[in-house]
N, C-alpha and C. Protein backbone atom coordinates (compact mmCIF):
# COMPACT_ATOMS: atom_id res chain seq x y z
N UNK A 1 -4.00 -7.35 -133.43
CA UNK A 1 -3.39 -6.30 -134.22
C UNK A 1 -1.88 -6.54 -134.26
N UNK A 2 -1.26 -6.69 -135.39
CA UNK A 2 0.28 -6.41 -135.57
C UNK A 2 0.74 -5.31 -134.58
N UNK A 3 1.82 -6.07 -133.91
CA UNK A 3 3.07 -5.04 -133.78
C UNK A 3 3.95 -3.96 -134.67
N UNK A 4 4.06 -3.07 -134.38
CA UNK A 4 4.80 -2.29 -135.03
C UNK A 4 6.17 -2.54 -135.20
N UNK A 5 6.89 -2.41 -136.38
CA UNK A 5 8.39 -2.77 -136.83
C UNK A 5 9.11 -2.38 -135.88
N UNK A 6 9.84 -3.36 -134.93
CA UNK A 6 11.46 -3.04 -134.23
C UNK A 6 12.43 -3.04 -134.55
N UNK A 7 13.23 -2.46 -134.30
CA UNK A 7 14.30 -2.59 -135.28
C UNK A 7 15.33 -2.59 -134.46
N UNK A 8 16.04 -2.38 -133.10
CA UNK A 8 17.00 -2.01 -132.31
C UNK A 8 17.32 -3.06 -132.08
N UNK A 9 19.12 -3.12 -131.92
CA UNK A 9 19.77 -4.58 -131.71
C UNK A 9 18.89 -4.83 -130.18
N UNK A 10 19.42 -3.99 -129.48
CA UNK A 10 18.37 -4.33 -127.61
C UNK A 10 17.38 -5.24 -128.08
N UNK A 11 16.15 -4.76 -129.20
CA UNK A 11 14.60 -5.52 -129.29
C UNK A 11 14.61 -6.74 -129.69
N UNK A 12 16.05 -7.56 -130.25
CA UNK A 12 15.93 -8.56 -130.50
C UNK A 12 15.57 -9.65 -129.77
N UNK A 13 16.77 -9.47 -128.45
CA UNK A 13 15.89 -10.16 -127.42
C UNK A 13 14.88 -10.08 -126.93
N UNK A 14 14.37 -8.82 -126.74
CA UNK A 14 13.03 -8.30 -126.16
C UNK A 14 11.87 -8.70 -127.13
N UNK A 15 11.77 -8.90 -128.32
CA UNK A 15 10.97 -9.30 -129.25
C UNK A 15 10.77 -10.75 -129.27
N UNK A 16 12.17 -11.25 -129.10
CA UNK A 16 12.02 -12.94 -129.15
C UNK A 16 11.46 -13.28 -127.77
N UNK A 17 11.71 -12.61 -126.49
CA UNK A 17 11.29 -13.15 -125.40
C UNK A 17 9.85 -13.09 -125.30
N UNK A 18 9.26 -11.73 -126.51
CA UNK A 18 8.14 -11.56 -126.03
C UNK A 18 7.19 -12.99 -126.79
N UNK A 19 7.67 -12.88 -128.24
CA UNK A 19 6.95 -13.86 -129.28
C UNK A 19 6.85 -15.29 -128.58
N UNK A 20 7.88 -15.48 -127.82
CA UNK A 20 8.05 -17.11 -127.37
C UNK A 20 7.22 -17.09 -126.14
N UNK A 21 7.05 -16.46 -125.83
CA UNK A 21 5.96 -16.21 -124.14
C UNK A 21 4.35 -16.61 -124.90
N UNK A 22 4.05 -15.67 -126.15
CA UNK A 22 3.07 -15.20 -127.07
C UNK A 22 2.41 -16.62 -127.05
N UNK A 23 3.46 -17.64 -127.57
CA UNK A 23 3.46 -18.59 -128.44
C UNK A 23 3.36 -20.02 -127.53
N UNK A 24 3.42 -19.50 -126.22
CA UNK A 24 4.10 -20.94 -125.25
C UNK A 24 4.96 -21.64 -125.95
N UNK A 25 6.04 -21.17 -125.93
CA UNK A 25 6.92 -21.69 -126.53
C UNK A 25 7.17 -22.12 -128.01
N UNK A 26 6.29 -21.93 -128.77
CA UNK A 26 6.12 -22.74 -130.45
C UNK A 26 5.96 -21.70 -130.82
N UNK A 27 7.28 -21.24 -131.82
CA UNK A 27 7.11 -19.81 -132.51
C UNK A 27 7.94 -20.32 -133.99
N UNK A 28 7.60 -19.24 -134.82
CA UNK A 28 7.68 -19.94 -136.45
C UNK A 28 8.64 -18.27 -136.48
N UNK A 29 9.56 -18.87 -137.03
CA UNK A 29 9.76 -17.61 -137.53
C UNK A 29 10.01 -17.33 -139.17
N UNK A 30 9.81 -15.98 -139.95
CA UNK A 30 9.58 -15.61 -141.30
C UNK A 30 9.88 -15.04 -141.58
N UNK A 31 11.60 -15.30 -142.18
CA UNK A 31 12.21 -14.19 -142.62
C UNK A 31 11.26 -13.50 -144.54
N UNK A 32 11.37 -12.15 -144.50
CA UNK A 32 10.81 -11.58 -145.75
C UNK A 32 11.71 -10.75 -145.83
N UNK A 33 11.28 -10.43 -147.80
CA UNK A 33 11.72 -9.58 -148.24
C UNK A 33 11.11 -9.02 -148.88
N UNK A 34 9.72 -9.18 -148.46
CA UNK A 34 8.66 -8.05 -149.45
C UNK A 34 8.38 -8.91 -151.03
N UNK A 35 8.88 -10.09 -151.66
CA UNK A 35 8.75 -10.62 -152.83
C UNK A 35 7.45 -11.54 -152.69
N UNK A 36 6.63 -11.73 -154.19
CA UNK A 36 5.72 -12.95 -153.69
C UNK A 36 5.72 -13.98 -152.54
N UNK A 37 7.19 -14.97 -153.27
CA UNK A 37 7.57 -16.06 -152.58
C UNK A 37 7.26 -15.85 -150.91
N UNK A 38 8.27 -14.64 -150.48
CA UNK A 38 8.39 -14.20 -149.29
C UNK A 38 6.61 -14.01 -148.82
N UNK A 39 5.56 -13.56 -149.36
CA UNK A 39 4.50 -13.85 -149.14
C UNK A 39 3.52 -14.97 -149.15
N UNK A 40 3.76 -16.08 -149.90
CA UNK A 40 3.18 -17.39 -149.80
C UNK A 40 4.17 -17.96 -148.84
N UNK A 41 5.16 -17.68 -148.39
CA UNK A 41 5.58 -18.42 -147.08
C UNK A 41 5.22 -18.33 -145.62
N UNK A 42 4.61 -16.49 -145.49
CA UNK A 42 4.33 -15.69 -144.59
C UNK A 42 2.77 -16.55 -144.05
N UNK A 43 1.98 -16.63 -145.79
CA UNK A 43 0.79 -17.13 -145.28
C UNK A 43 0.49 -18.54 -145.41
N UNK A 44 1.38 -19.55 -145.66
CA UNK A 44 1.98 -20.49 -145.34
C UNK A 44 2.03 -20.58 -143.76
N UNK A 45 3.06 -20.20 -143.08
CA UNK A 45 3.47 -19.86 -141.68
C UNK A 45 2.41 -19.67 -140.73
N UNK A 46 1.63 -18.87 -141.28
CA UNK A 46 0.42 -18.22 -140.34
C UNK A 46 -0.94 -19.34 -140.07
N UNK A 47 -0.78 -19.87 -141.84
CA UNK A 47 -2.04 -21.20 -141.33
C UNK A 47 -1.55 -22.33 -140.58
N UNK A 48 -0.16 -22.53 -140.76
CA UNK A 48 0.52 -23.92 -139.84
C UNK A 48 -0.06 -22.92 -138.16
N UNK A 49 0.28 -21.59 -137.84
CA UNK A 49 1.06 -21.12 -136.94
C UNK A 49 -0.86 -21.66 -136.09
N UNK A 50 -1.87 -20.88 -137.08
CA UNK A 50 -3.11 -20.62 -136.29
C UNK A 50 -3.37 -22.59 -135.94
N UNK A 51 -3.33 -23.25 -136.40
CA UNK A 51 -3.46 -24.89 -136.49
C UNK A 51 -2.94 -24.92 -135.16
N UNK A 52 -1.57 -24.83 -134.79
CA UNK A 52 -0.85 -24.89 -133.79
C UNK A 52 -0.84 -24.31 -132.47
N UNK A 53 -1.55 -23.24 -132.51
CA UNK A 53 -1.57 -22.39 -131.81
C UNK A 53 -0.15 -21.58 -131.42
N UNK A 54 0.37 -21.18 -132.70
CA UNK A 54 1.84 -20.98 -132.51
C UNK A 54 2.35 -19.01 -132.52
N UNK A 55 2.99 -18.42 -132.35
CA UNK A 55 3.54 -17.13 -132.41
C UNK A 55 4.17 -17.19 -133.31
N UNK A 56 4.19 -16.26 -134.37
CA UNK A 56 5.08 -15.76 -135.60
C UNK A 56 5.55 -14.74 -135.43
N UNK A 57 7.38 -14.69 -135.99
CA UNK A 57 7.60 -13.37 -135.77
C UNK A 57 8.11 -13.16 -137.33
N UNK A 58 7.75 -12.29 -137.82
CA UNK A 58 8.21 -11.58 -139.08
C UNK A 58 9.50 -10.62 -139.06
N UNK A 59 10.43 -11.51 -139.41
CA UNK A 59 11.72 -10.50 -139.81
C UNK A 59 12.07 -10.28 -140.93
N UNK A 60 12.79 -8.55 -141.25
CA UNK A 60 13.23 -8.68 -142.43
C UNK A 60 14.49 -8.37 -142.62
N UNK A 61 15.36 -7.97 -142.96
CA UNK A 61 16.66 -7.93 -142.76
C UNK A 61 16.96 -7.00 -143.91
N UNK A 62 17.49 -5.74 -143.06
CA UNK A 62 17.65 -4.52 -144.32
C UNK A 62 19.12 -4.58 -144.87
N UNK A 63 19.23 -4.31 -146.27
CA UNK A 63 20.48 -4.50 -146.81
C UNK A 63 19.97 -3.62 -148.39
N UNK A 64 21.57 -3.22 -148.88
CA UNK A 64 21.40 -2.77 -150.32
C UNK A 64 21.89 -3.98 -151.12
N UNK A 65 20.88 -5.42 -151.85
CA UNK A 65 21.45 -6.38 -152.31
C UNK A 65 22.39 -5.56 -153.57
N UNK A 66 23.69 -6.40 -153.55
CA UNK A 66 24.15 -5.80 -154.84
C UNK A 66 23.54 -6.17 -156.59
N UNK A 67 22.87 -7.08 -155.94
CA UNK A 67 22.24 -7.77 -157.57
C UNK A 67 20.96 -7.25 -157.67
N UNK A 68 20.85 -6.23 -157.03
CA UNK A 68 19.31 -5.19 -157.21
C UNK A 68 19.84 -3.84 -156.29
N UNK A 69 20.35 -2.70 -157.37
CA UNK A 69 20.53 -1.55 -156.35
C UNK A 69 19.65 -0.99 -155.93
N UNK A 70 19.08 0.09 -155.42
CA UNK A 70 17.96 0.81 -155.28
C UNK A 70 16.98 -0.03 -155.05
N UNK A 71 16.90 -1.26 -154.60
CA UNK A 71 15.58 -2.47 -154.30
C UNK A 71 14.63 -1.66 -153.50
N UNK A 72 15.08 -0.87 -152.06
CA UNK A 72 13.90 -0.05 -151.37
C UNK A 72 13.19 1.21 -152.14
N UNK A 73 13.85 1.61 -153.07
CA UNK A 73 13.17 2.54 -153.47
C UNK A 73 12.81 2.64 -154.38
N UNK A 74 12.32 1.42 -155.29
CA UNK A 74 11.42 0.65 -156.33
C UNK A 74 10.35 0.47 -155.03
N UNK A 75 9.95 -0.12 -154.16
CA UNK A 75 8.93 -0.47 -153.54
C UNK A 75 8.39 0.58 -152.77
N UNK A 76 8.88 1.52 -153.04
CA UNK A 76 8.11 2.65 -152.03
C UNK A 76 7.40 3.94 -153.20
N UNK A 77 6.19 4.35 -153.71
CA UNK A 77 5.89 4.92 -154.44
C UNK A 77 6.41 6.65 -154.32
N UNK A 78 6.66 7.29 -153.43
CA UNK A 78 6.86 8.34 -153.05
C UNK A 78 7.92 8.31 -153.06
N UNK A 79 8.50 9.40 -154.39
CA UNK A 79 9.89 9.82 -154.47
C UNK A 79 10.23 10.81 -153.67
N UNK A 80 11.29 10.12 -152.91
CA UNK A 80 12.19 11.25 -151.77
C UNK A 80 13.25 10.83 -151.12
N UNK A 81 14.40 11.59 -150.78
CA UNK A 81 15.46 11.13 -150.16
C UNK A 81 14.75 11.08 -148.84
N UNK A 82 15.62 9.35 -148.46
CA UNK A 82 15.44 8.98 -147.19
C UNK A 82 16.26 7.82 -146.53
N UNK A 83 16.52 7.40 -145.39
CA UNK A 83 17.47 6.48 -145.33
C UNK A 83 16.62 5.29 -145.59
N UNK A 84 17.76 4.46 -145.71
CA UNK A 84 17.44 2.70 -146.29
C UNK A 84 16.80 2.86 -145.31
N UNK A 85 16.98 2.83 -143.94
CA UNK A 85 16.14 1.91 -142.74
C UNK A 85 14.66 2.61 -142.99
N UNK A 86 14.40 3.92 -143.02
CA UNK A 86 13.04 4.38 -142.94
C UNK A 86 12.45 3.97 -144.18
N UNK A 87 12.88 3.97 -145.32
CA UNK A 87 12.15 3.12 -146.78
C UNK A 87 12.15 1.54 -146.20
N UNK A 88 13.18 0.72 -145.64
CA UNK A 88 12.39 -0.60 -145.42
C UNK A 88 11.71 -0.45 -144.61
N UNK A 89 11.32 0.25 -143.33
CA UNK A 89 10.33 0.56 -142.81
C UNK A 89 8.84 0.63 -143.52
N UNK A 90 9.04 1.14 -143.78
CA UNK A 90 7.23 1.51 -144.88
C UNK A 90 7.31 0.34 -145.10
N UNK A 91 8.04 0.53 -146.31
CA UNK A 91 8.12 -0.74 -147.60
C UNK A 91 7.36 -2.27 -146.25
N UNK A 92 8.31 -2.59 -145.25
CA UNK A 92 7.66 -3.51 -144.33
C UNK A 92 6.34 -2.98 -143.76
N UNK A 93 5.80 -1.85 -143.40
CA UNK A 93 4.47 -2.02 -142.76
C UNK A 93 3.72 -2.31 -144.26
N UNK A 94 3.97 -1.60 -145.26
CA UNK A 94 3.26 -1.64 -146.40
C UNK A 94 2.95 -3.22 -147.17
N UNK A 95 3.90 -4.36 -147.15
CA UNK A 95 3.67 -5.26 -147.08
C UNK A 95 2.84 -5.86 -146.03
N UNK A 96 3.37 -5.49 -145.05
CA UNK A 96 2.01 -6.93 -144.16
C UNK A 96 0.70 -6.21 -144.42
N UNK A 97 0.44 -5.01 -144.21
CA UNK A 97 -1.01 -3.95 -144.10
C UNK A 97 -1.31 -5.32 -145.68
N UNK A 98 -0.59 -5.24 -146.48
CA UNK A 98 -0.87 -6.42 -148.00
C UNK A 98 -1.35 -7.35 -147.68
N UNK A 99 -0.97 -7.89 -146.97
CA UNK A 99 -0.51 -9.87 -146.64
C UNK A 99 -1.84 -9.95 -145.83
N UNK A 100 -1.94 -8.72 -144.78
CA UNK A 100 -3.38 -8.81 -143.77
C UNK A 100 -4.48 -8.35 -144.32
N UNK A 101 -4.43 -7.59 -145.68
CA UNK A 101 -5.63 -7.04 -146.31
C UNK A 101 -6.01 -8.68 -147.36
N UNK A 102 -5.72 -8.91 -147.39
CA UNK A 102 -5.53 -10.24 -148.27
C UNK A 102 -5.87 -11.68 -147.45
N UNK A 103 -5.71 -11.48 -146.89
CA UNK A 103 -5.79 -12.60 -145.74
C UNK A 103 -6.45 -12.48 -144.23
N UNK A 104 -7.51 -11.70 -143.81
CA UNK A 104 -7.99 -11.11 -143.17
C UNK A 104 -8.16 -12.43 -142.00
N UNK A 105 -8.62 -13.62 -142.06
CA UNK A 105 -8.79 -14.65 -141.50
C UNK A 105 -8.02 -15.54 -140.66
N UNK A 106 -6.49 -15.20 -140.74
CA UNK A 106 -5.34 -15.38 -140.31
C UNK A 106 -5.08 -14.88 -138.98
N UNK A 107 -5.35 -15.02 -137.72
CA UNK A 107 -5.37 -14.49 -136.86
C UNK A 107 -3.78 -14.34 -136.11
N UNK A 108 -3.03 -15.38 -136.32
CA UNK A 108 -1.86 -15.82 -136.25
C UNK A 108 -1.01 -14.46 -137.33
N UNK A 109 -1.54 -14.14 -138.40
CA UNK A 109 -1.11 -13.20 -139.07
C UNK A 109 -1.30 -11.90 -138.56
N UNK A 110 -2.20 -11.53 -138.12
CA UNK A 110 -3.19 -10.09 -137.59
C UNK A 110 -2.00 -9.94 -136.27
N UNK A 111 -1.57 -10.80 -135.30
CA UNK A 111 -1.13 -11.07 -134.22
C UNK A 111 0.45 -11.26 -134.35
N UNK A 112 1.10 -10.91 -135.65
CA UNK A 112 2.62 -11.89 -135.74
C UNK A 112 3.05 -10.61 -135.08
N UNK A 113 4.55 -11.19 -134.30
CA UNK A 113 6.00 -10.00 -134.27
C UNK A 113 6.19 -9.24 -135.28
N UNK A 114 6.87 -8.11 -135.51
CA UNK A 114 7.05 -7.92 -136.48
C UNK A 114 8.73 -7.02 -136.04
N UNK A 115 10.10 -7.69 -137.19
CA UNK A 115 11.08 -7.23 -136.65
C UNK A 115 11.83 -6.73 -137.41
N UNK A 116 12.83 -6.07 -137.63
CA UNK A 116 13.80 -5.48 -139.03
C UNK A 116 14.75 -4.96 -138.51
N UNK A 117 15.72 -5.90 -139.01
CA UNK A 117 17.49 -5.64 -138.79
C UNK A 117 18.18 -5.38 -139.54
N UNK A 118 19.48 -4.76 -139.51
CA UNK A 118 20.44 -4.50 -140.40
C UNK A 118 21.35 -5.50 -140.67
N UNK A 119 21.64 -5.71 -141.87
CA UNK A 119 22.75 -6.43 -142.24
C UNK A 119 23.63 -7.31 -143.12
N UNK A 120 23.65 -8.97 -143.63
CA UNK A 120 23.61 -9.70 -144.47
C UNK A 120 23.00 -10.57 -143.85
N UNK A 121 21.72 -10.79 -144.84
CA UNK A 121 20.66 -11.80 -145.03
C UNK A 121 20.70 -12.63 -143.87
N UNK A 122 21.40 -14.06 -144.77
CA UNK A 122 21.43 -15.09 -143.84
C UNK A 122 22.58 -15.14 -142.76
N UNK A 123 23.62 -14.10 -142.40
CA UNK A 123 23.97 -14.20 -141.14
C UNK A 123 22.81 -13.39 -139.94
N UNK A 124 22.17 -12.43 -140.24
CA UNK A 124 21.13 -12.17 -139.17
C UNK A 124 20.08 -12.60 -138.96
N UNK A 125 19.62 -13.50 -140.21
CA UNK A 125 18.67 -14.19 -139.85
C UNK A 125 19.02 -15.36 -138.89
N UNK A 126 20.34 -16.04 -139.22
CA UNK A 126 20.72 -16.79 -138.17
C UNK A 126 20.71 -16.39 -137.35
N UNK A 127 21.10 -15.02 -136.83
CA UNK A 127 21.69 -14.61 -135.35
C UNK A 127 19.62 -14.60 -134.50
N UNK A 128 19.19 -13.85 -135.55
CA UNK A 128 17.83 -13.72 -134.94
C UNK A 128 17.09 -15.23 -134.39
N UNK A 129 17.24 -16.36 -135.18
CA UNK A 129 17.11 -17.80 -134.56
C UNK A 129 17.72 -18.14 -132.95
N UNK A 130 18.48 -17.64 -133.28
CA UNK A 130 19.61 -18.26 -132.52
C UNK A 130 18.81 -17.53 -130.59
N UNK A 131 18.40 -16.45 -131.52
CA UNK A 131 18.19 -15.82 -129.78
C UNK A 131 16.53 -16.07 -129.80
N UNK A 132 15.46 -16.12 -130.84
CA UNK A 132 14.83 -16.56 -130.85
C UNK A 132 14.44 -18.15 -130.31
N UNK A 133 15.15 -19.15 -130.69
CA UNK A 133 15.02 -20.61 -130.70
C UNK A 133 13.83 -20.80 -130.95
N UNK A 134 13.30 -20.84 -131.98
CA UNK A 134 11.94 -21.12 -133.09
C UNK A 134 11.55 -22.09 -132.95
N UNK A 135 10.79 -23.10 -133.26
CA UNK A 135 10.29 -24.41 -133.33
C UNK A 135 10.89 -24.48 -134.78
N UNK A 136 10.58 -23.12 -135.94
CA UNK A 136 10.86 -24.07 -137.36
C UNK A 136 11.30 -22.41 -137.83
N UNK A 137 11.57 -22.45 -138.99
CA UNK A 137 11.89 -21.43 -139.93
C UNK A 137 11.11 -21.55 -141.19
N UNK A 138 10.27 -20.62 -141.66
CA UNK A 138 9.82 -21.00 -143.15
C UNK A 138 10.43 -19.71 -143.87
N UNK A 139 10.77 -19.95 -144.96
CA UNK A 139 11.46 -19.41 -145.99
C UNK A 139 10.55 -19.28 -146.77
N UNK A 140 11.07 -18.39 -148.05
CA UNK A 140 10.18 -18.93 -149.37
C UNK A 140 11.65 -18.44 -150.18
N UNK A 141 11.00 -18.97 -151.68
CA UNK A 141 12.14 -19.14 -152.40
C UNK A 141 11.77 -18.76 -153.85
N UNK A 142 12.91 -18.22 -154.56
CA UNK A 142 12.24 -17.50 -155.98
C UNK A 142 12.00 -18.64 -156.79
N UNK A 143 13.11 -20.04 -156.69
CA UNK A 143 13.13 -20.90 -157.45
C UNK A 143 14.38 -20.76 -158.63
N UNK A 144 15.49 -19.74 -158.18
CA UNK A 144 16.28 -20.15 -159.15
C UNK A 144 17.09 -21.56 -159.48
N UNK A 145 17.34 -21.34 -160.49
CA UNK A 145 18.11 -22.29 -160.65
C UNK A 145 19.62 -22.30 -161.82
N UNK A 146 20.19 -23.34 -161.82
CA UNK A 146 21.48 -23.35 -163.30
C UNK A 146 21.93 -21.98 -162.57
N UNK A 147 22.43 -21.52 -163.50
CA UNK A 147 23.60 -20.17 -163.68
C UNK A 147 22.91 -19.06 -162.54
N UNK A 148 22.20 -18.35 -162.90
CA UNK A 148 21.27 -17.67 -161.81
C UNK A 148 21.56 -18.06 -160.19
N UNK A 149 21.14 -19.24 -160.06
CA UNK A 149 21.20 -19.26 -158.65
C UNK A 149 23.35 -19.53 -158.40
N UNK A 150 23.99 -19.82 -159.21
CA UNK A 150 25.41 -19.69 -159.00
C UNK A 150 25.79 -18.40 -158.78
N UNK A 151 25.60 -17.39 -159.30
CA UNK A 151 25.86 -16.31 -159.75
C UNK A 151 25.31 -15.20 -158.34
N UNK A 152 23.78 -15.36 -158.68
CA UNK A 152 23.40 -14.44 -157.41
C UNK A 152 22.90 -15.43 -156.44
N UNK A 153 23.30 -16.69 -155.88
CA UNK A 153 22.60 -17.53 -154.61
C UNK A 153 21.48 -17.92 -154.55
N UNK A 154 21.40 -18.79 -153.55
CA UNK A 154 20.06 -18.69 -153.31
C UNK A 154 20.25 -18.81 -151.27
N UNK A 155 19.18 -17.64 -150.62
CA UNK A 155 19.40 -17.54 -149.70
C UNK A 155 18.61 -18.57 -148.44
N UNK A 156 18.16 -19.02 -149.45
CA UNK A 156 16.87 -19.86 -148.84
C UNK A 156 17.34 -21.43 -148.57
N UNK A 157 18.88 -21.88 -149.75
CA UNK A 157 19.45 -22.95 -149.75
C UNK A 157 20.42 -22.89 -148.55
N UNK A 158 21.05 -21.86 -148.57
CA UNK A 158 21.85 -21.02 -147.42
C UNK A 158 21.23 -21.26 -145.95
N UNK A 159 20.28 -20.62 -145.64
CA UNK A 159 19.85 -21.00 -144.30
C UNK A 159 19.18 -22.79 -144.44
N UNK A 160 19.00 -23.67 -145.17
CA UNK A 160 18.77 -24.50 -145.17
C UNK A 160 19.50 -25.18 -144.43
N UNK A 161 21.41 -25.19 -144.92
CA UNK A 161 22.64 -25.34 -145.04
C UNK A 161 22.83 -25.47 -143.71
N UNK A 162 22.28 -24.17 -143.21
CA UNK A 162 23.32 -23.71 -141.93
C UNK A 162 22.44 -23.40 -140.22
N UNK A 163 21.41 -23.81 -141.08
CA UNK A 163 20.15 -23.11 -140.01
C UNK A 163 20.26 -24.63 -139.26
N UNK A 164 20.04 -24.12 -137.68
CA UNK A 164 20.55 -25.76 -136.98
C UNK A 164 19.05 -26.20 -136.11
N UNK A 165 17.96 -25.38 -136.82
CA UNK A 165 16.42 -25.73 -136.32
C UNK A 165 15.85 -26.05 -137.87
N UNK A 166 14.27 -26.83 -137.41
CA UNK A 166 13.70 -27.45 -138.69
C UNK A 166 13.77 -26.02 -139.69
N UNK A 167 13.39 -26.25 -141.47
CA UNK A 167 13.56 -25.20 -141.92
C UNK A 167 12.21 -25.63 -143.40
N UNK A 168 11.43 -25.05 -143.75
CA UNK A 168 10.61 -25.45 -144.45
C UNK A 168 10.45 -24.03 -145.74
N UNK A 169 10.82 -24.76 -147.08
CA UNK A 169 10.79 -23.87 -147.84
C UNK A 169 9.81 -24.04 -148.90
N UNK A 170 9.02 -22.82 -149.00
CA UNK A 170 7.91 -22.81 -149.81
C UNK A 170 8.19 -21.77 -151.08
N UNK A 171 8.23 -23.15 -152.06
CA UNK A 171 8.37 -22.40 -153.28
C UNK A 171 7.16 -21.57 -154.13
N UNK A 172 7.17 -20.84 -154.74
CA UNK A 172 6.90 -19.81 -155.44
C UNK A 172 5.89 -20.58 -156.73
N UNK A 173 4.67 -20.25 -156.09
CA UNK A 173 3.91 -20.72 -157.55
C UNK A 173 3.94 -19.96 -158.78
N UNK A 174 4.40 -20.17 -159.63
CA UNK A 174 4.31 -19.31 -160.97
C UNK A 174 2.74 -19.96 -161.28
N UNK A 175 2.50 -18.92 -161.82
CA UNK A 175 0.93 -18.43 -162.16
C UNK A 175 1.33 -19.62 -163.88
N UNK A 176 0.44 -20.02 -164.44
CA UNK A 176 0.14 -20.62 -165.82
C UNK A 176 -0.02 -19.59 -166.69
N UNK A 177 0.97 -19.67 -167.63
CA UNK A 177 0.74 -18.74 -169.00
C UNK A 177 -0.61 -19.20 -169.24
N UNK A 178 -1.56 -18.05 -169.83
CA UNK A 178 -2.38 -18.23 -170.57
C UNK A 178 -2.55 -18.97 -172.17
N UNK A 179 -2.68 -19.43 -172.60
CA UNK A 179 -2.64 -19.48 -174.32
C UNK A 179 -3.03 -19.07 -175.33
């Protein structure tokens, strides 16, 4: 059974100490953001993780992106004032309850960490590595590119950049137009 979302600076260590114990040492970690991509990486992660016999910890990293305002409260169906952290809350159990209804077979998935911090992206996802020490990082990625990815980044090239453990990015299948 999944862990329930932590979120307290304290649990970071306490989460990573626990996942890496979990894992004997070989832990994957997965940063999300609730997007497809962020889900074919998750279950990506989980079939390397079950192969391996490895611990996953699922982080997500709460923020108001400026190139999507209101992002948490598009994903949460129930209109109501509430803080960012308790809408990415849901919004995160509400995704994996997804990812595990979907993927039921994933035991490595059924079993991941599950963690959510405040802040900018790829500096906490670094910091979370860092106290973690992962075996690898998988990402996923929207696939921008040209102007787009100048304009609003890409965060996935970013921790590529800067991330100082292996880093494996799984791009985003676009589905085939029909004809």
């Amino acid at each position: 059974m999944a862990s329930s979302v932590s979120s307290s600076t304290l649990s970071i260590s306490d989460t990573a100490a626990a996942t890496r114990e979990r894992g004997k040492g070989t832990v994957i970690l997965v940063p999300v953001d609730f997007s497809r991509p962020a889900q074919e990486a998750l279950v990506f992660a989980c079939e390397l993780a079950d192969r391996l016999a490895a611990a996953v910890l699922v982080l997500h990293v709460v923020h108001d992106p400026g190139e999507m305002p209101g992002y948490y409260s598009k994903l949460i169906k129930k209109k109501r004032m509430s803080r960012i952290d308790d809408t990415a809350a849901e919004a995160f159990i509400d995704f994996m309850a997804k990812v595990i209804e979907a993927h039921p077979d994933l035991e490595s998935l059924r079993e991941a960490e599950q963690l959510m911090v405040v802040g900018l992206p790829v500096t906490r996802i670094l910091e979370v590595a860092e106290k973690l020490d992962p075996t690898m990082v998988v990402v996923g990625s929207q696939g921008r590119t040209g102007m787009q990815q100048i304009i609003i980044g890409s965060k996935a090239a970013q921790i590529v950049q800067l991330c100082p453990y292996p880093v494996t990015v799984v791009k985003h299948k676009k589905e085939r137009e029909e004809e």
